[in-house]
Protein backbone atom coordinates (compact mmCIF):
# COMPACT_ATOMS: atom_id res chain seq x y z
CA UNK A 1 3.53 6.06 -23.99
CA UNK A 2 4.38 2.72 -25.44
CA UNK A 3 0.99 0.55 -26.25
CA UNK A 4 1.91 -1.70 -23.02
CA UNK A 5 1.95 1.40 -20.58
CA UNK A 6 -1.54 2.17 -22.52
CA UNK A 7 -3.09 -1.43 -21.43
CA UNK A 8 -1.48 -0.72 -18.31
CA UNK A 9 -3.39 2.51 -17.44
CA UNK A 10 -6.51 1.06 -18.98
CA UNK A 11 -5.70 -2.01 -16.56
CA UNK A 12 -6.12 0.18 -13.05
CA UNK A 13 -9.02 2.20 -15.01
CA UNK A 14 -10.89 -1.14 -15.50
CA UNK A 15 -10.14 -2.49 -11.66
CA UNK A 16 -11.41 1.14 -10.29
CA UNK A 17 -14.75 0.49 -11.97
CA UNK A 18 -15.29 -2.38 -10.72
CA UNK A 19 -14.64 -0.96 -7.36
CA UNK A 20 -17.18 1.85 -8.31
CA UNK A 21 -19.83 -0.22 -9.82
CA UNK A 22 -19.79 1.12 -12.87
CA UNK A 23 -17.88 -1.87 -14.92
CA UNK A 24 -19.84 -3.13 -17.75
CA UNK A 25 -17.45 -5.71 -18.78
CA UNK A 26 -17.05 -8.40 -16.29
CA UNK A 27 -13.27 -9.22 -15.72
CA UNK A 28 -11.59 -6.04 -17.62
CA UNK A 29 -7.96 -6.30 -18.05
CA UNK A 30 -7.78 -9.40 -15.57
CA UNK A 31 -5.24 -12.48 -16.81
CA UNK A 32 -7.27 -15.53 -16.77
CA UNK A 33 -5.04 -17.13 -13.68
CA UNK A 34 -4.82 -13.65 -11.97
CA UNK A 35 -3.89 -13.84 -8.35
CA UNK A 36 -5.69 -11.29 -6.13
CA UNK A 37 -4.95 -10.39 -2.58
CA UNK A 38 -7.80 -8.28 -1.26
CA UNK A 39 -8.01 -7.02 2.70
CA UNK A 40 -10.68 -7.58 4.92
CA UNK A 41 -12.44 -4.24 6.32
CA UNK A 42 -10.23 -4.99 9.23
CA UNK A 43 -7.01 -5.23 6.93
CA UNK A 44 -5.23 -2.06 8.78
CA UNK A 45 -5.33 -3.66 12.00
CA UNK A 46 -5.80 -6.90 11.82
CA UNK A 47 -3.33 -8.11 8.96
CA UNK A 48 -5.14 -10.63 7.11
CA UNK A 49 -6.18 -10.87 3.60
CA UNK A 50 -8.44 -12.49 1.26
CA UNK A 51 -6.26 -14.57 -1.70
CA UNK A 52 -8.29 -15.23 -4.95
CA UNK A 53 -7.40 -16.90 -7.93
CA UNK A 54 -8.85 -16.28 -11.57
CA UNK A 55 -10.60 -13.55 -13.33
CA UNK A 56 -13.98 -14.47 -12.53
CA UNK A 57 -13.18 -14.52 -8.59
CA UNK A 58 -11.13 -11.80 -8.69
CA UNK A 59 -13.62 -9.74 -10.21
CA UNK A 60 -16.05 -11.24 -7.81
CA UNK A 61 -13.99 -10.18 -5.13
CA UNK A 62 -13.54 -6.18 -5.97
CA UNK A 63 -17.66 -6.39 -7.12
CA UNK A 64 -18.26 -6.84 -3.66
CA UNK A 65 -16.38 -3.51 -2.57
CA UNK A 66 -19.55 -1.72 -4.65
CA UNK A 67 -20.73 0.77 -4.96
CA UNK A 68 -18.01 3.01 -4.17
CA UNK A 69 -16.81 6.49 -4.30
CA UNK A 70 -13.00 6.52 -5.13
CA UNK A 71 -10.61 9.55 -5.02
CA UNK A 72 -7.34 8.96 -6.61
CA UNK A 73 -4.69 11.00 -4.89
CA UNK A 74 -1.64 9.31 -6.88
CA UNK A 75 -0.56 6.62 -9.51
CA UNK A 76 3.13 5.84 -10.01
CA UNK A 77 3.28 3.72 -13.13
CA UNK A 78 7.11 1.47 -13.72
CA UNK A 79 7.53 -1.15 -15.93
CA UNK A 80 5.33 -3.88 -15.74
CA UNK A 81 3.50 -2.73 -12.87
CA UNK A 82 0.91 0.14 -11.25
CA UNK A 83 0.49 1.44 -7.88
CA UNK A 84 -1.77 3.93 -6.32
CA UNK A 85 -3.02 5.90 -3.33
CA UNK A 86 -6.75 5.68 -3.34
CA UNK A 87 -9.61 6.89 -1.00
CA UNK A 88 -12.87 5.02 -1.02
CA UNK A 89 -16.19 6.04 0.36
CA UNK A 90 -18.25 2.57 0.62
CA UNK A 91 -22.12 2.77 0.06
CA UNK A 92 -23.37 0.32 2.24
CA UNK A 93 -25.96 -0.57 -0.39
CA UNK A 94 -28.66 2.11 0.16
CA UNK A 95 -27.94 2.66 4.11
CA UNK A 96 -26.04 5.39 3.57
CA UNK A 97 -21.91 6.44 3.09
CA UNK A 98 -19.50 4.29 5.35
CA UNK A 99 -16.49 5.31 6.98
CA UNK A 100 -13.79 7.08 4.16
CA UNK A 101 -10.69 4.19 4.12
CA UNK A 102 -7.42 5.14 2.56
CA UNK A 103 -6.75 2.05 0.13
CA UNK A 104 -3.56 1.54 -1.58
CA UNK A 105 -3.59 -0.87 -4.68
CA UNK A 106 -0.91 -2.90 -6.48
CA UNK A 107 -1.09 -3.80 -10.27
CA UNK A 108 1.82 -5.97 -11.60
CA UNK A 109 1.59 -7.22 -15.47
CA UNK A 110 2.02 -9.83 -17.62
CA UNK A 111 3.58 -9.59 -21.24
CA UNK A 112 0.26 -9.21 -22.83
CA UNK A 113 -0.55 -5.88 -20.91
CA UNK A 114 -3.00 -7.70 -18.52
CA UNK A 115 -3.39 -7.69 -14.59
CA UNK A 116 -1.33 -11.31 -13.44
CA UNK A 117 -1.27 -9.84 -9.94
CA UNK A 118 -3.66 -7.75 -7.55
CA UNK A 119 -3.29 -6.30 -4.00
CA UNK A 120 -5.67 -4.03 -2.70
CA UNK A 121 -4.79 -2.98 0.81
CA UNK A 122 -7.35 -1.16 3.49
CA UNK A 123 -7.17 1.16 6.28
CA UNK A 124 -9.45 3.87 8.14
CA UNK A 125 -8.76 6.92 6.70
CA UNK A 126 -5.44 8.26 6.77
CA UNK A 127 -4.53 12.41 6.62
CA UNK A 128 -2.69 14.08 4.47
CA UNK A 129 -0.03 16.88 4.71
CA UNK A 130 0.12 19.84 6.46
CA UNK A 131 -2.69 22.26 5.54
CA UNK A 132 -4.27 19.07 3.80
CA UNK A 133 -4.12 16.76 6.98
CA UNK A 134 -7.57 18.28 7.70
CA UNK A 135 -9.32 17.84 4.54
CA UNK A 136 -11.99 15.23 4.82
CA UNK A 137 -10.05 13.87 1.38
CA UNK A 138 -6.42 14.31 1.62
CA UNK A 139 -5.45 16.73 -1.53
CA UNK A 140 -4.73 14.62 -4.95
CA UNK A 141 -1.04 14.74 -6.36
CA UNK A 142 -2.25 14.40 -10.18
CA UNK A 143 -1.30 17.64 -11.09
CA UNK A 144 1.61 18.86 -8.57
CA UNK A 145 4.31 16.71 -9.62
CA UNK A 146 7.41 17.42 -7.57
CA UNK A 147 11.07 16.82 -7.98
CA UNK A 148 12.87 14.87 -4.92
CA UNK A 149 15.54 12.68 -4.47
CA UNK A 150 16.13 8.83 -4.92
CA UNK A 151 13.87 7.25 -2.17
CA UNK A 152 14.88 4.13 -2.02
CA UNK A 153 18.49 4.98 -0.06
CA UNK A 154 16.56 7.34 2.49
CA UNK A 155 14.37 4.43 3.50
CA UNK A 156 17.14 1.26 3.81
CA UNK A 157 18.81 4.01 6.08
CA UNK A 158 15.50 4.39 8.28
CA UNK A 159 15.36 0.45 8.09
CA UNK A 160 18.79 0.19 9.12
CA UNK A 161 18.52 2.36 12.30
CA UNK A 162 15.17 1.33 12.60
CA UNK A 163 16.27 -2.32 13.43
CA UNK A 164 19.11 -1.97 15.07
CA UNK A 165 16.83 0.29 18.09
CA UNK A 166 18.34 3.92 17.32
CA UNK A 167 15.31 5.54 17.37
CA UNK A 168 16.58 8.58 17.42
CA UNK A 169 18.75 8.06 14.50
CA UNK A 170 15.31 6.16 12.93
CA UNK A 171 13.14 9.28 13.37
CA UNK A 172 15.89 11.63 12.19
CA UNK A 173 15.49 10.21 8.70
CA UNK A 174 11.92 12.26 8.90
CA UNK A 175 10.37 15.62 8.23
CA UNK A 176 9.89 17.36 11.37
CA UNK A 177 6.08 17.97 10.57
CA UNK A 178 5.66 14.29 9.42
CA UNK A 179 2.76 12.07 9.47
CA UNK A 180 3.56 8.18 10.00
CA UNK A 181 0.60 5.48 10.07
CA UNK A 182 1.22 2.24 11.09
CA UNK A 183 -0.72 -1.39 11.96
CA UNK A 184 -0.70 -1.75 15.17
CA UNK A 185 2.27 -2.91 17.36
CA UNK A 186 2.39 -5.74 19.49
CA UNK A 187 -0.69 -6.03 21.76
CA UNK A 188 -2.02 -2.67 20.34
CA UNK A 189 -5.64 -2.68 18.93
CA UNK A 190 -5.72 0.76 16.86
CA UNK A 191 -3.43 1.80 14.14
CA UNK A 192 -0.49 4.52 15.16
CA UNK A 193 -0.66 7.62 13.71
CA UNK A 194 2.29 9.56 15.20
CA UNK A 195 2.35 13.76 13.67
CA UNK A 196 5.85 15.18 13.97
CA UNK A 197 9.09 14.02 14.78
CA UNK A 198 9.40 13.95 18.25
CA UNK A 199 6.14 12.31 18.74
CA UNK A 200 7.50 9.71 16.27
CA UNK A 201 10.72 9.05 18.37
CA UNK A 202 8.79 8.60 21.52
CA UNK A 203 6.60 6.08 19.67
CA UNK A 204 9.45 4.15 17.93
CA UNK A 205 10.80 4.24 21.88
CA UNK A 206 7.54 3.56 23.94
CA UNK A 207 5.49 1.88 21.80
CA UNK A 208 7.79 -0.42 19.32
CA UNK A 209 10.43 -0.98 21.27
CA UNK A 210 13.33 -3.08 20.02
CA UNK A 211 12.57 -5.76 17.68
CA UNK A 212 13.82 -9.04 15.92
CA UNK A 213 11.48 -8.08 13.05
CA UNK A 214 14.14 -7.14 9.95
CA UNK A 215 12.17 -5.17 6.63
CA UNK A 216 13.92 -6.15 3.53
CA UNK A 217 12.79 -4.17 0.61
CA UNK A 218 12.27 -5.98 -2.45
CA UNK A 219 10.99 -3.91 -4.87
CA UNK A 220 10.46 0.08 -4.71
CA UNK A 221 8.41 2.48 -7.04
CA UNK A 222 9.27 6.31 -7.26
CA UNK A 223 7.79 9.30 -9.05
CA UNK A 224 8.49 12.71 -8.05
CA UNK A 225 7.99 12.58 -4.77
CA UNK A 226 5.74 9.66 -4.61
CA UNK A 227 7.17 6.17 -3.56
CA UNK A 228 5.94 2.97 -3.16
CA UNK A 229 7.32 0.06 -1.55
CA UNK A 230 7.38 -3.77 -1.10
CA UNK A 231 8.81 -6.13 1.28
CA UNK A 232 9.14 -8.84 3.28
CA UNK A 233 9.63 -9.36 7.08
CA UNK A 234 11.90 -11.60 8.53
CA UNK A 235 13.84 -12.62 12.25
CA UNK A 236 10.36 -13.80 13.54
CA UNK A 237 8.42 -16.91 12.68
CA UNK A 238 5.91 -16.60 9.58
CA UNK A 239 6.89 -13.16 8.87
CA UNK A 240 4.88 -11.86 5.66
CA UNK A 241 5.04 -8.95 3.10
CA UNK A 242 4.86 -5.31 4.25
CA UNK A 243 3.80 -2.64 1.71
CA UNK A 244 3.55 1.25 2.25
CA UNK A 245 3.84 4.49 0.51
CA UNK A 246 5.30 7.68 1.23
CA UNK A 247 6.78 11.27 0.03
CA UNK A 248 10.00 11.89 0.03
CA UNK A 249 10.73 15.66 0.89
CA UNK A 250 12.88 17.91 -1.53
CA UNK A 251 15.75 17.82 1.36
CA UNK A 252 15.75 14.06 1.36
CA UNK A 253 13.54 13.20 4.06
CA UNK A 254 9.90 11.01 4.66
CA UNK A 255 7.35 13.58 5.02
CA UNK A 256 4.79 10.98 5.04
CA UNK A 257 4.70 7.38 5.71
CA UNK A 258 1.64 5.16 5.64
CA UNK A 259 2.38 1.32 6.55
CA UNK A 260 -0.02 -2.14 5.95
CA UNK A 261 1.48 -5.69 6.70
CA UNK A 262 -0.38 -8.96 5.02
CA UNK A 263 0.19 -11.74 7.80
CA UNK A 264 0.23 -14.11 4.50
CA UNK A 265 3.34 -13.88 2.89
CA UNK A 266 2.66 -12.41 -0.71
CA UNK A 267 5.39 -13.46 -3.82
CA UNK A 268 6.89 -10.60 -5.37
CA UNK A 269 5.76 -8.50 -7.63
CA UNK A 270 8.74 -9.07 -10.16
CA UNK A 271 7.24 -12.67 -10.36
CA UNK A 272 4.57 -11.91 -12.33
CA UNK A 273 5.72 -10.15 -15.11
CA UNK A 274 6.15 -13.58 -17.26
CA UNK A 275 3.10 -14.97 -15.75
CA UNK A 276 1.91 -16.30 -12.14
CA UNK A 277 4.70 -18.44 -10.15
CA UNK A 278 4.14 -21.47 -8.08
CA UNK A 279 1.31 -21.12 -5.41
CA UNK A 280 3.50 -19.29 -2.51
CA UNK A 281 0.40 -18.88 -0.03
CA UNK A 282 0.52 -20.16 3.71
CA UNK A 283 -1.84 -18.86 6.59
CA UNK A 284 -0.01 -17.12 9.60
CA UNK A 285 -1.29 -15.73 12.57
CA UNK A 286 -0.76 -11.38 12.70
CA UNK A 287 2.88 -10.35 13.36
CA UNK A 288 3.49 -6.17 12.32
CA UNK A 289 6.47 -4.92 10.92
């Protein structure tokens, strides 16, 4: 591990404590002009975000998620950037344990090694696999790393079928035990959770529908099975940045899909890596990928 992957894992370290409560130093790891985007409670259904700028309000911002009890169930680390499937258990400050959120969090880096870009993304708690998909904390993939195929192909070829309305061909690209989470979709007030493949072809059918809505992926993250990925949406007015994770199956398929949108369109993460761009932030009302 080369010194800047070291400041890198030491980067997410410092943002989980801070998260937890137990950070004793401030603004660890945090670029002075950090930008942070950080969802509301509501973030899985409702879209919106909260954008901060600087160390000191971006530390501000995660303080306010403590105390919390945080479960890491995978980190994929790439050049210049972190990502990870978290699940936090919020203390609501002596009251007692709130509901258990799956969180997934976005660390891209500057030259020096620290944290130039934040997204922390909410949503009530999502299941994992199979014999896991019970478990009041889905299983953690630390120490069952898997072989699988390149992700990134599998999911332009959902996308592909996906927005040209052959759902069939869409849901194909899936296990046939897999779990998919999504925001809502138009007019819907909970998020989707569709278990198996044919329930996930009746809901790309009954409950999506067609759509003008186009996903371009603009940067993806892969480790074993483990992917991450981050996008934009556009064919509709305001369209923002979508984000999800997944596993890709040994035979080439999604065995599990979990899906947030920010209404606010979000600059890439391959921005930051020499520093913070140009202020790229405009208020839109909710529209779901």
């Amino acid at each position: 591990m080369t010194s800047l992957q070291a400041a890198e894992v030491v980067g997410l370290q410092d943002v989980l404590a801070l998260v937890e409560g137990s950070s004793r130093t401030g603004k660890p790891g945090l670029a002075p002009d950090v930008r942070g985007w950080l969802a509301s409670p509501e973030q899985g259904l409702t879209a919106t975000v909260e954008p901060v700028r600087g160390a000191e309000a971006t530390a501000e911002a995660l303080g306010r998620l403590a105390p919390s009890g945080l479960t890491v169930l995978a980190t994929v680390h790439a050049d210049h950037a972190c990502w990870a499937e978290i699940v936090r258990h919020g203390h609501d400050h002596g009251h007692g344990v709130g509901d258990p959120e799956t969180c997934v969090i976005g660390l891209s880096y500057g030259p020096s090694g620290a944290v130039s870009r934040l997204v922390w993304l909410r949503a009530p708690l999502v299941p994992g696999l199979g014999a896991d998909a019970t478990a009041t904390v889905p299983r953690s993939e630390a120490d069952t790393p898997e072989a699988a195929p390149a992700g990134r192909p599998i999911l332009e070829r959902y996308f592909a079928d996906l927005m040209s309305s052959r759902f069939n061909e869409a849901a194909s690209h899936f296990t046939v035990n897999t779990l998919y989470s999504h925001p809502p979709y138009a007019g819907g007030t909970e998020r989707v959770l569709f278990e198996g493949r044919d329930a996930l072809r009746r809901g790309f059918a009954e409950l999506r529908g067609p759509s003008p809505a186009r996903q371009i992926v603009t940067d993806f993250w892969q480790q074993g099975k483990r992917m991450f990925v981050e996008g934009v949406i556009e064919g509709i007015p305001n369209g923002g940045t979508f984000f999800s994770t997944g596993h890709i199956s040994p035979d080439g398929e999604i065995a599990r899909y979990v899906a947030f949108y920010s209404g606010a369109r979000i600059p890439a993460s391959t921005a930051w890596t020499a520093g913070p761009p140009a202020a790229h932030q405009k208020p839109v009302l909710p529209n779901l990928n």
